[in-house]
PDB file of N, CA and C in Angstrom:
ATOM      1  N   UNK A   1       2.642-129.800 147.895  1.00  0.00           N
ATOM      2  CA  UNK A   1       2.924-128.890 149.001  1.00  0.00           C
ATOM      3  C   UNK A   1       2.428-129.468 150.315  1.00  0.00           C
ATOM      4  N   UNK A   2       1.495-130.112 150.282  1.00  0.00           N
ATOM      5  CA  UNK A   2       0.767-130.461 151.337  1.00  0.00           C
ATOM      6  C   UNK A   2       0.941-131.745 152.140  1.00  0.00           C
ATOM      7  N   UNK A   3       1.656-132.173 151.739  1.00  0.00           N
ATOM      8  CA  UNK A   3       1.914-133.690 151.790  1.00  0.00           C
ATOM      9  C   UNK A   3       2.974-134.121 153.128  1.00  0.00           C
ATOM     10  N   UNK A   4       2.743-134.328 153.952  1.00  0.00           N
ATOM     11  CA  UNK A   4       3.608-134.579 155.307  1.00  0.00           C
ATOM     12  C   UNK A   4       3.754-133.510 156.045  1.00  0.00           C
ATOM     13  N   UNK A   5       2.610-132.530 155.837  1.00  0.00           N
ATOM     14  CA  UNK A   5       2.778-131.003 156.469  1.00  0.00           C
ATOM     15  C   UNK A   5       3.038-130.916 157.847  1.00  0.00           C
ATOM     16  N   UNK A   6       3.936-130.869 158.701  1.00  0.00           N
ATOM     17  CA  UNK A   6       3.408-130.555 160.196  1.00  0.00           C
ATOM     18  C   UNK A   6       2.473-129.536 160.374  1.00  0.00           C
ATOM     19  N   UNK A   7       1.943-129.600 161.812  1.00  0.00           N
ATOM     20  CA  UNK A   7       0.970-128.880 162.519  1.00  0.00           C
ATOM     21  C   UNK A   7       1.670-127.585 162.426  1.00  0.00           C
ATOM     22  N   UNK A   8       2.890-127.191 162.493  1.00  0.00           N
ATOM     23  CA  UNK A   8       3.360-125.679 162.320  1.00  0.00           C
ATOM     24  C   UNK A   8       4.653-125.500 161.433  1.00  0.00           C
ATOM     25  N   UNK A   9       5.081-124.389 160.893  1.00  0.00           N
ATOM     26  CA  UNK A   9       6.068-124.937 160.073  1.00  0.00           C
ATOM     27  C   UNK A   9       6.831-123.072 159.880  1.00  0.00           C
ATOM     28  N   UNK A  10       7.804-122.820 159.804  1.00  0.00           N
ATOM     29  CA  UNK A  10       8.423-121.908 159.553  1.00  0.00           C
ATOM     30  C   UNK A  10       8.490-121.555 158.042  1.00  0.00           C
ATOM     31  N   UNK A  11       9.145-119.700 158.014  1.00  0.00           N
ATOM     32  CA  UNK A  11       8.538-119.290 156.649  1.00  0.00           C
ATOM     33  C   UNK A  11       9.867-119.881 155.612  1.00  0.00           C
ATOM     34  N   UNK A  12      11.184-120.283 156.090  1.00  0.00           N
ATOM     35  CA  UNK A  12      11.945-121.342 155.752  1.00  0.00           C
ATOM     36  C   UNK A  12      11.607-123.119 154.828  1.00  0.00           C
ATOM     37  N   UNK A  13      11.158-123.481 156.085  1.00  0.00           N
ATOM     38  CA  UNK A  13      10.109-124.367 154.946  1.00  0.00           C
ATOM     39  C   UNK A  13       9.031-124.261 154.141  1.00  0.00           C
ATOM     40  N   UNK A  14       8.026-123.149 154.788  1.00  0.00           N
ATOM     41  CA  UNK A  14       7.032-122.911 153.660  1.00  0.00           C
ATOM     42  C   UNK A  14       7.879-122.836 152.172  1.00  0.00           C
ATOM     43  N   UNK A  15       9.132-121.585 152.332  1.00  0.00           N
ATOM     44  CA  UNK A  15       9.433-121.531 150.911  1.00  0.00           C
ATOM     45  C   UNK A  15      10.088-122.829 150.164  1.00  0.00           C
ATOM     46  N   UNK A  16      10.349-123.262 150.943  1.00  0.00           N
ATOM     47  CA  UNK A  16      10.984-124.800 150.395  1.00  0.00           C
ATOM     48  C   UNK A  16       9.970-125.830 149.644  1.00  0.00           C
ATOM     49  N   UNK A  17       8.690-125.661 150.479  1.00  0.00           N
ATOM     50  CA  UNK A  17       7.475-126.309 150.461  1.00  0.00           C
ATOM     51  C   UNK A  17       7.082-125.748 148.594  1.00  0.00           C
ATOM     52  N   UNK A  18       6.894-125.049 148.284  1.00  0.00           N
ATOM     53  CA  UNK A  18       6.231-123.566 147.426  1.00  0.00           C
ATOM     54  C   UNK A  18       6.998-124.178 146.305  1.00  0.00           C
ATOM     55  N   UNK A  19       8.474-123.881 146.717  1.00  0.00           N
ATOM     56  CA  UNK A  19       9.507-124.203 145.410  1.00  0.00           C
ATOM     57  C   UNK A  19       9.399-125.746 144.998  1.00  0.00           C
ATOM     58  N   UNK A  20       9.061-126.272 145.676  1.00  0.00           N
ATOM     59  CA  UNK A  20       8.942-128.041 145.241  1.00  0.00           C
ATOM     60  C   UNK A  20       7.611-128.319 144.669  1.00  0.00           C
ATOM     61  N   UNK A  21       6.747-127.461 145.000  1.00  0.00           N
ATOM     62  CA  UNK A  21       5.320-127.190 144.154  1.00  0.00           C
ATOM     63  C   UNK A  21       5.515-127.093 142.865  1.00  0.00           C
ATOM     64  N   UNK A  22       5.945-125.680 142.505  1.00  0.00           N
ATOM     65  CA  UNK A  22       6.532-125.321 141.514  1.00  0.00           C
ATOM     66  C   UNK A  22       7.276-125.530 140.518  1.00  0.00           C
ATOM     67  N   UNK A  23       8.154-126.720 141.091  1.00  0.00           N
ATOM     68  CA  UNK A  23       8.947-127.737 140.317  1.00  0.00           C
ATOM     69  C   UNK A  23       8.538-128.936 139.725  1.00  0.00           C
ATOM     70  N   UNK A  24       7.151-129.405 140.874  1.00  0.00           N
ATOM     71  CA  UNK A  24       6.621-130.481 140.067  1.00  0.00           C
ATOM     72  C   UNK A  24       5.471-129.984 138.824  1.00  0.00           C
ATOM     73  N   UNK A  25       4.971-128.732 139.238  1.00  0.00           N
ATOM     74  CA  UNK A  25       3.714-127.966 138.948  1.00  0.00           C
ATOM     75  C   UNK A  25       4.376-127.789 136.967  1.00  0.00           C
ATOM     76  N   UNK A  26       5.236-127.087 137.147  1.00  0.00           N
ATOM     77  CA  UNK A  26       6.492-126.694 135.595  1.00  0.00           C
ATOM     78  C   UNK A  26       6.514-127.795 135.364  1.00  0.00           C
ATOM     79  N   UNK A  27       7.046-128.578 135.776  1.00  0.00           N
ATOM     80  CA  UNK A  27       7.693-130.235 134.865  1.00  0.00           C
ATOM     81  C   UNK A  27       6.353-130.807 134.118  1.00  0.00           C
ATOM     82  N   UNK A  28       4.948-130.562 134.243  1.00  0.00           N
ATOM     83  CA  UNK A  28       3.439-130.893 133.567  1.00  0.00           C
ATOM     84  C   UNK A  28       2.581-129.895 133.135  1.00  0.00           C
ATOM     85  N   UNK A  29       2.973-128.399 133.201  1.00  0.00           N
ATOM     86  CA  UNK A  29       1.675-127.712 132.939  1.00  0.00           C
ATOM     87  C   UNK A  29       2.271-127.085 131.921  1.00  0.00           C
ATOM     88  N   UNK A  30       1.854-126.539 130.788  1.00  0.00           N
ATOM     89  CA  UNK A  30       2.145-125.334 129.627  1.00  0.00           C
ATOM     90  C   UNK A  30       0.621-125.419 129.404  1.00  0.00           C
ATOM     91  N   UNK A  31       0.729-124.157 128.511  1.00  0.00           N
ATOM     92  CA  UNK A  31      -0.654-123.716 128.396  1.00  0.00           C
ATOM     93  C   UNK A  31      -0.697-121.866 128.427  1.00  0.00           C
ATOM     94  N   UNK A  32      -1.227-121.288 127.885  1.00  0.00           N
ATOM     95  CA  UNK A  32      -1.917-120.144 127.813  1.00  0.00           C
ATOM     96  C   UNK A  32      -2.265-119.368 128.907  1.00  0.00           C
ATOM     97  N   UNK A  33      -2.946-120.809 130.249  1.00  0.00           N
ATOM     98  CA  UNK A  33      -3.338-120.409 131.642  1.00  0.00           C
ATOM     99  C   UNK A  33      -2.335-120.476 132.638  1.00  0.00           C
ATOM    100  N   UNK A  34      -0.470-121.274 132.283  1.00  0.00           N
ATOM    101  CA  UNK A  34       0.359-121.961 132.817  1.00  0.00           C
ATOM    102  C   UNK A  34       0.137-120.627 134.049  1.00  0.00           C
ATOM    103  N   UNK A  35       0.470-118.882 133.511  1.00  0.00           N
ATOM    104  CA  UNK A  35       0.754-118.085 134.728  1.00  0.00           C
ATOM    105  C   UNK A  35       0.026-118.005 135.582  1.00  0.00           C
ATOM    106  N   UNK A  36      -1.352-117.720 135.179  1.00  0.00           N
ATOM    107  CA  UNK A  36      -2.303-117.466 135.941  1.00  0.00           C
ATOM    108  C   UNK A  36      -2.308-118.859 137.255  1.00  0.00           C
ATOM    109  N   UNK A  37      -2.591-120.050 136.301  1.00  0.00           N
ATOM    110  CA  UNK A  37      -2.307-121.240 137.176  1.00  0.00           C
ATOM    111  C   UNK A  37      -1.210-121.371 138.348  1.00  0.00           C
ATOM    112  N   UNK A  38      -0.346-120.915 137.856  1.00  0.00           N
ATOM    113  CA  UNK A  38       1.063-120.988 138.747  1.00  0.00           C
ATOM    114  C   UNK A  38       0.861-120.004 139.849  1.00  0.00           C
ATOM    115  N   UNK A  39       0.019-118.493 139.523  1.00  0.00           N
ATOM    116  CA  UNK A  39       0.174-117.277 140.596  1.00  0.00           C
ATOM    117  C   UNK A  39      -0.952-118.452 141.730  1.00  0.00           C
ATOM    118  N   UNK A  40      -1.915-118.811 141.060  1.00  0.00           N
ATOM    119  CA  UNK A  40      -3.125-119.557 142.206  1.00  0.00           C
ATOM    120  C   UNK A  40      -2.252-120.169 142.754  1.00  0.00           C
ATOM    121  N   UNK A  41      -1.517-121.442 142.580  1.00  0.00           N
ATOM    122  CA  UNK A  41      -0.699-122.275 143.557  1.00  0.00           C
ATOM    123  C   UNK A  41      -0.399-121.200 144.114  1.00  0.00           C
ATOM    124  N   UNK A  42       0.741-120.571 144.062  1.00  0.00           N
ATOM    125  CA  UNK A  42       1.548-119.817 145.453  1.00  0.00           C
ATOM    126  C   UNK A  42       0.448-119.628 146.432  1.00  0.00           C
ATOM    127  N   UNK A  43      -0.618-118.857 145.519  1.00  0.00           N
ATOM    128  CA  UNK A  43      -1.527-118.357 146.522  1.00  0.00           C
ATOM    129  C   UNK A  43      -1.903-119.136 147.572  1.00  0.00           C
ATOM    130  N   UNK A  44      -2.347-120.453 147.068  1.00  0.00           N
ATOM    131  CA  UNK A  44      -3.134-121.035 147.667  1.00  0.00           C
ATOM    132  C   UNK A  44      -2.505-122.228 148.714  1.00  0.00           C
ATOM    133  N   UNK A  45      -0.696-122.249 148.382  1.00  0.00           N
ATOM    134  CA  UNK A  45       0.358-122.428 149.167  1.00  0.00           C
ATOM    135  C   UNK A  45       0.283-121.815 150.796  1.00  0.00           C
ATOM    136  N   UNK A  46       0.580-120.308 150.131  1.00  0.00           N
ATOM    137  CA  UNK A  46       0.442-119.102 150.902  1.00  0.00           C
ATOM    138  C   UNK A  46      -1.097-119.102 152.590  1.00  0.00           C
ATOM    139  N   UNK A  47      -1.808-119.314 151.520  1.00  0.00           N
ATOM    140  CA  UNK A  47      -2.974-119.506 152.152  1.00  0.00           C
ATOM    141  C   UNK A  47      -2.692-120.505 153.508  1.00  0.00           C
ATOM    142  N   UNK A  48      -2.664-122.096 152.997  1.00  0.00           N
ATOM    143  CA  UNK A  48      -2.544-122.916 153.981  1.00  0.00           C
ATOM    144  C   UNK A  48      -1.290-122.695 155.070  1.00  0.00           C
ATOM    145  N   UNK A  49      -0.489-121.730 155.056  1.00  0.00           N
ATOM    146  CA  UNK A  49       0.865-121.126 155.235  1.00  0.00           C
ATOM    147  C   UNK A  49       0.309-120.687 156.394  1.00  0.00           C
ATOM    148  N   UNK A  50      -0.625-119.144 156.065  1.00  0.00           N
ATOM    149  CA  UNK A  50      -1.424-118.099 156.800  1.00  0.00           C
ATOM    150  C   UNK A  50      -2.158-118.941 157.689  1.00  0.00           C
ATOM    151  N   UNK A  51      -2.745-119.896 157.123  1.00  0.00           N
ATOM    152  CA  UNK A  51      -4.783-120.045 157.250  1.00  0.00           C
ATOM    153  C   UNK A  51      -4.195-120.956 159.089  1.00  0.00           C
ATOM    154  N   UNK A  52      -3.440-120.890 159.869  1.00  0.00           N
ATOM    155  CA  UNK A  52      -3.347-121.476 161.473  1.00  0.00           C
ATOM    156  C   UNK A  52      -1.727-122.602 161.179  1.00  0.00           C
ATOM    157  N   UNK A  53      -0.942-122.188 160.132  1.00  0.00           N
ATOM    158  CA  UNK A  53       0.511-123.440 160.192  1.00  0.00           C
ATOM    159  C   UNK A  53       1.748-122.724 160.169  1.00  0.00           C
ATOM    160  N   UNK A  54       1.167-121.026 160.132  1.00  0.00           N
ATOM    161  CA  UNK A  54       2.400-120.340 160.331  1.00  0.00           C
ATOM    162  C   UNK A  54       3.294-120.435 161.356  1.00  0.00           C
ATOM    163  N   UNK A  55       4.446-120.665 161.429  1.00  0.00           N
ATOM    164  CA  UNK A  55       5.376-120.243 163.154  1.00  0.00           C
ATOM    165  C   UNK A  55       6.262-119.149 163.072  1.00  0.00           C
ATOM    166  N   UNK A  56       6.383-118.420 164.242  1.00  0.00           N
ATOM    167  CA  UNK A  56       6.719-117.439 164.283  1.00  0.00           C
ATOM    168  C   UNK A  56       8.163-117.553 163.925  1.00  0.00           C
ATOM    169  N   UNK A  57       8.952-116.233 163.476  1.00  0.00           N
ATOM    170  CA  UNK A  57       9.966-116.278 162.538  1.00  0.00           C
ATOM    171  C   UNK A  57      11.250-115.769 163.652  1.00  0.00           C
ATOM    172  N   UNK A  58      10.889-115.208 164.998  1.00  0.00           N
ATOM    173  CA  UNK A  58      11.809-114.686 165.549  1.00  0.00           C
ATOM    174  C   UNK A  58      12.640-115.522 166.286  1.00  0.00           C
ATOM    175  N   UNK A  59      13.884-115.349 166.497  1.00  0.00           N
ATOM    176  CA  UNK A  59      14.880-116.418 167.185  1.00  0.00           C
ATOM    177  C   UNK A  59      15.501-115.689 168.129  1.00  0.00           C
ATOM    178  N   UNK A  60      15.868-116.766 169.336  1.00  0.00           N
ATOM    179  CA  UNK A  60      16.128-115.714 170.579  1.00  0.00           C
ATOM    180  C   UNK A  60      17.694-115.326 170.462  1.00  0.00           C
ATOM    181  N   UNK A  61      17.841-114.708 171.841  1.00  0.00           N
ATOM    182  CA  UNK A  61      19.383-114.247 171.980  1.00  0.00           C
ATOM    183  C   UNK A  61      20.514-115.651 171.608  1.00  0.00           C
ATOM    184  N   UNK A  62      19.713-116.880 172.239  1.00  0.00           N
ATOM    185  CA  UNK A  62      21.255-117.922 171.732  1.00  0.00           C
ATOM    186  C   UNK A  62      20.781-118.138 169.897  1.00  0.00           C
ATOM    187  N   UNK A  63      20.291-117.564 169.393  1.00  0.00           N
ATOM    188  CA  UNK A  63      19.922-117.948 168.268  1.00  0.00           C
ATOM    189  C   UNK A  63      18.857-119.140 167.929  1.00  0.00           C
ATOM    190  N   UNK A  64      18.271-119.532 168.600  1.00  0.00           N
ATOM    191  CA  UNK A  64      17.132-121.002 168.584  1.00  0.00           C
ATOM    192  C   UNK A  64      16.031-120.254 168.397  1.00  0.00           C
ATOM    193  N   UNK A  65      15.353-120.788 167.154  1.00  0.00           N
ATOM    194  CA  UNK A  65      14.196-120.655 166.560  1.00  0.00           C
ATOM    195  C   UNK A  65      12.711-120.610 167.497  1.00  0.00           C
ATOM    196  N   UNK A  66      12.103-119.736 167.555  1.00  0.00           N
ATOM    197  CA  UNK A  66      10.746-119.768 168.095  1.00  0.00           C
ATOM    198  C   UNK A  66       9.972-120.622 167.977  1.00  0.00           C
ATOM    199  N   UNK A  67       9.532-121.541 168.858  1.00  0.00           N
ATOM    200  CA  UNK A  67       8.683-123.173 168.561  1.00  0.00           C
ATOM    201  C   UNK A  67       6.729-122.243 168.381  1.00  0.00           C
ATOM    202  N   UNK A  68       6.568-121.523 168.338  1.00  0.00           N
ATOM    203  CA  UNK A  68       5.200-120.850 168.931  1.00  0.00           C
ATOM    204  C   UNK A  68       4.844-120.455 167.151  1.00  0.00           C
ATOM    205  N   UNK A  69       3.472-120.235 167.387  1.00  0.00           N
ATOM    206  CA  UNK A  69       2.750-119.853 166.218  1.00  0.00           C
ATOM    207  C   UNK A  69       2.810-118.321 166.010  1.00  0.00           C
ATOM    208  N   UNK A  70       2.728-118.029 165.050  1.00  0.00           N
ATOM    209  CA  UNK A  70       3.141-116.589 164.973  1.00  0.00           C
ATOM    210  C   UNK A  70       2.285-115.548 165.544  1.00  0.00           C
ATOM    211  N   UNK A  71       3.091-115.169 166.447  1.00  0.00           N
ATOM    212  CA  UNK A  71       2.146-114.140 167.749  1.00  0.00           C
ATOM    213  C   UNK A  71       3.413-112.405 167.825  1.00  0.00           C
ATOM    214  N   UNK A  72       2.206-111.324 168.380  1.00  0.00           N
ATOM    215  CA  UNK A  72       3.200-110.591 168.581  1.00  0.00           C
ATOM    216  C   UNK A  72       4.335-110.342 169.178  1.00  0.00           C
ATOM    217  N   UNK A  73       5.251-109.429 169.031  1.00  0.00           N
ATOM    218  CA  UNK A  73       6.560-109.290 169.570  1.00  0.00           C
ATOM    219  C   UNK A  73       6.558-108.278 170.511  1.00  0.00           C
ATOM    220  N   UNK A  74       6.967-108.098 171.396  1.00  0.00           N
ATOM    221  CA  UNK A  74       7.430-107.090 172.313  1.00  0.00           C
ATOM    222  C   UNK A  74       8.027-105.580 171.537  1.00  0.00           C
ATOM    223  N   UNK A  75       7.193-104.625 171.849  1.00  0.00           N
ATOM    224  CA  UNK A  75       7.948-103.253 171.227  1.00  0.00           C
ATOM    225  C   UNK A  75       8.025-102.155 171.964  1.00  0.00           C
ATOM    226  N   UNK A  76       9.160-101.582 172.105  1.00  0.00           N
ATOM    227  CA  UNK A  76       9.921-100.568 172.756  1.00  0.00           C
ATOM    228  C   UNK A  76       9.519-100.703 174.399  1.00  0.00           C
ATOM    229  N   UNK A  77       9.668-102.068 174.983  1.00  0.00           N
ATOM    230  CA  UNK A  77       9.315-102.511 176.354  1.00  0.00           C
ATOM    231  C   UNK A  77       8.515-103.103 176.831  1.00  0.00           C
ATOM    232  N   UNK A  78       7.384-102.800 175.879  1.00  0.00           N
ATOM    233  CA  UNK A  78       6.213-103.433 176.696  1.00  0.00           C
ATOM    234  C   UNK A  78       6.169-104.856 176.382  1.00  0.00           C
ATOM    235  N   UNK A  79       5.257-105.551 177.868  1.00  0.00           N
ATOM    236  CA  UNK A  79       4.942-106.649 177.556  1.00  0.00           C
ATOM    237  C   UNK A  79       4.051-107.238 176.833  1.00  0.00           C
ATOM    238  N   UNK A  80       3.679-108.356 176.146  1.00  0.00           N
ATOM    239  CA  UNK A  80       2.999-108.639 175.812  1.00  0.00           C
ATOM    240  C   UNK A  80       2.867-110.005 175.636  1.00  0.00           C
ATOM    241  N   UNK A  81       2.328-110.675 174.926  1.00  0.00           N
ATOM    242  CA  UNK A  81       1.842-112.485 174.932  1.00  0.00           C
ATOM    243  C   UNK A  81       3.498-112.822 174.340  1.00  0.00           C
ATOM    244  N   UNK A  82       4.022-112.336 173.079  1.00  0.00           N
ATOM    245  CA  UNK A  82       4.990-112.335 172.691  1.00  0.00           C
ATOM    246  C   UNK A  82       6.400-113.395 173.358  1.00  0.00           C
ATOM    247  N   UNK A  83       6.449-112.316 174.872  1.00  0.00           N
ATOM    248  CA  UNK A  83       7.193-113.203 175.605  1.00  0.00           C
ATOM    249  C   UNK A  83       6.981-114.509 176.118  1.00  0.00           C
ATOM    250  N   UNK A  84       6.080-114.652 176.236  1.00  0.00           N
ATOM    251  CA  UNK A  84       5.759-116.417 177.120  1.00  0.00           C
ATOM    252  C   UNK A  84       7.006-117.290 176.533  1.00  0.00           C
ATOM    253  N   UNK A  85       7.395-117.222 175.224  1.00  0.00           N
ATOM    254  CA  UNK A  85       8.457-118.099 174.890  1.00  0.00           C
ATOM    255  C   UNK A  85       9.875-117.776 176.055  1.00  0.00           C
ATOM    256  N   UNK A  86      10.267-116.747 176.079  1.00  0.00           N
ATOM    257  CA  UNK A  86      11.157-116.616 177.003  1.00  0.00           C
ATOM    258  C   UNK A  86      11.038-116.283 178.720  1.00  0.00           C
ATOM    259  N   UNK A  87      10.001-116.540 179.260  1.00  0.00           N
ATOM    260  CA  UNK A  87       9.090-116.496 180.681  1.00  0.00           C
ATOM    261  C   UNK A  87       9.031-117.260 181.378  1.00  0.00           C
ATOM    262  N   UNK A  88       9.251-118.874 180.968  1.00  0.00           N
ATOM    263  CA  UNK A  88       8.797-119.920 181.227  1.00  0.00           C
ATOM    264  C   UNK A  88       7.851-120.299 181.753  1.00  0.00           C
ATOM    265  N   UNK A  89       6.499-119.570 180.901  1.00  0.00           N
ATOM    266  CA  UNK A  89       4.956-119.927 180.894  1.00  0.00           C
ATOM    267  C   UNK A  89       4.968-120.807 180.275  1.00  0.00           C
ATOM    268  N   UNK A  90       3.985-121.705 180.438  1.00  0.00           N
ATOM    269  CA  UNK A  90       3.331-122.343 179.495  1.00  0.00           C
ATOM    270  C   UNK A  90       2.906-122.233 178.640  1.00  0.00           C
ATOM    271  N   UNK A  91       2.157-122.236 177.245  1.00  0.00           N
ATOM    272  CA  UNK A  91       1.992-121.754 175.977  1.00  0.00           C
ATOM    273  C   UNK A  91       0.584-123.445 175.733  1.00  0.00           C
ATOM    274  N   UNK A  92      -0.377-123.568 175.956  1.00  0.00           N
ATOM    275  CA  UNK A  92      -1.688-124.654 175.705  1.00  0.00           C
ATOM    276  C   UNK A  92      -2.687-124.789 174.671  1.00  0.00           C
ATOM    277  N   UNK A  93      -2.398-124.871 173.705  1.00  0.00           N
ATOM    278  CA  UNK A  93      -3.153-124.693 172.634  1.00  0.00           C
ATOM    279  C   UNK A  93      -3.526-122.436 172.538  1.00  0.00           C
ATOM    280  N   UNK A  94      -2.421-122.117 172.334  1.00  0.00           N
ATOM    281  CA  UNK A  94      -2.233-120.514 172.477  1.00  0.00           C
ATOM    282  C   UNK A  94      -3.040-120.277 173.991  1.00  0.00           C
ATOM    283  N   UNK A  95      -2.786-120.765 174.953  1.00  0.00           N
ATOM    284  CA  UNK A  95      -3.437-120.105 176.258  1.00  0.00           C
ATOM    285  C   UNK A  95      -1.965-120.388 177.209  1.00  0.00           C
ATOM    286  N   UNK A  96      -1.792-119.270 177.502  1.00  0.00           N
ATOM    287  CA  UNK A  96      -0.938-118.823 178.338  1.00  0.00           C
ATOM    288  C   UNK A  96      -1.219-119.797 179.966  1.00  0.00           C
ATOM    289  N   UNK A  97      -0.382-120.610 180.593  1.00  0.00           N
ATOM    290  CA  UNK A  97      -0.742-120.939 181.774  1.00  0.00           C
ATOM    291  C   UNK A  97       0.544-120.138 182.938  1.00  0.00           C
ATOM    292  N   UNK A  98       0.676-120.449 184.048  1.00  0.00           N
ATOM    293  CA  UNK A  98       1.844-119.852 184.375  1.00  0.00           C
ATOM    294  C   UNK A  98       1.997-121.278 185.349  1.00  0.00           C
TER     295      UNK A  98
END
């Protein structure tokens, strides 16, 4: 799973990432513990997913994918950090510049 990871990665590749785990993980393990073993991977897939490599999942009006780490969204008007992708702020290691 871990192996050529970029610094951020969408929940698209994570699952891609997970399923190729899983494929090499099955092709060597049986055993008694195979499930239990198998639920830890996802988990621990999952984890490095969560743990700062998540990117945010929303795509704008032309349809192009959000380059930003997963931050909140704008709801029923208000502003929030959310927008900087469409603002043309800056975005600096998550610090907003203008």
């Amino acid at each position: 799973y871990s192996r050529t990871l970029p610094p951020q990665y969408t929940r698209e590749e994570h699952e891609m990432r997970v399923s190729a785990a899983e494929k090499e993980f099955r092709s060597g393990a049986y055993g008694p513990a195979f499930d239990n073993a198998l639920n830890r991977l996802r988990k621990e897939c999952l984890g490095v997913w969560q743990g700062g490599r998540q990117l945010c999942d929303a795509r704008s009006v032309t349809g192009r994918p959000c380059v930003f780490r997963v931050h909140p969204l704008p709801q029923s008007g208000a502003v929030t950090e959310g927008l900087a992708a469409a603002s043309g702020l800056l975005r600096i290691n998550d610090k907003i510049l203008s």
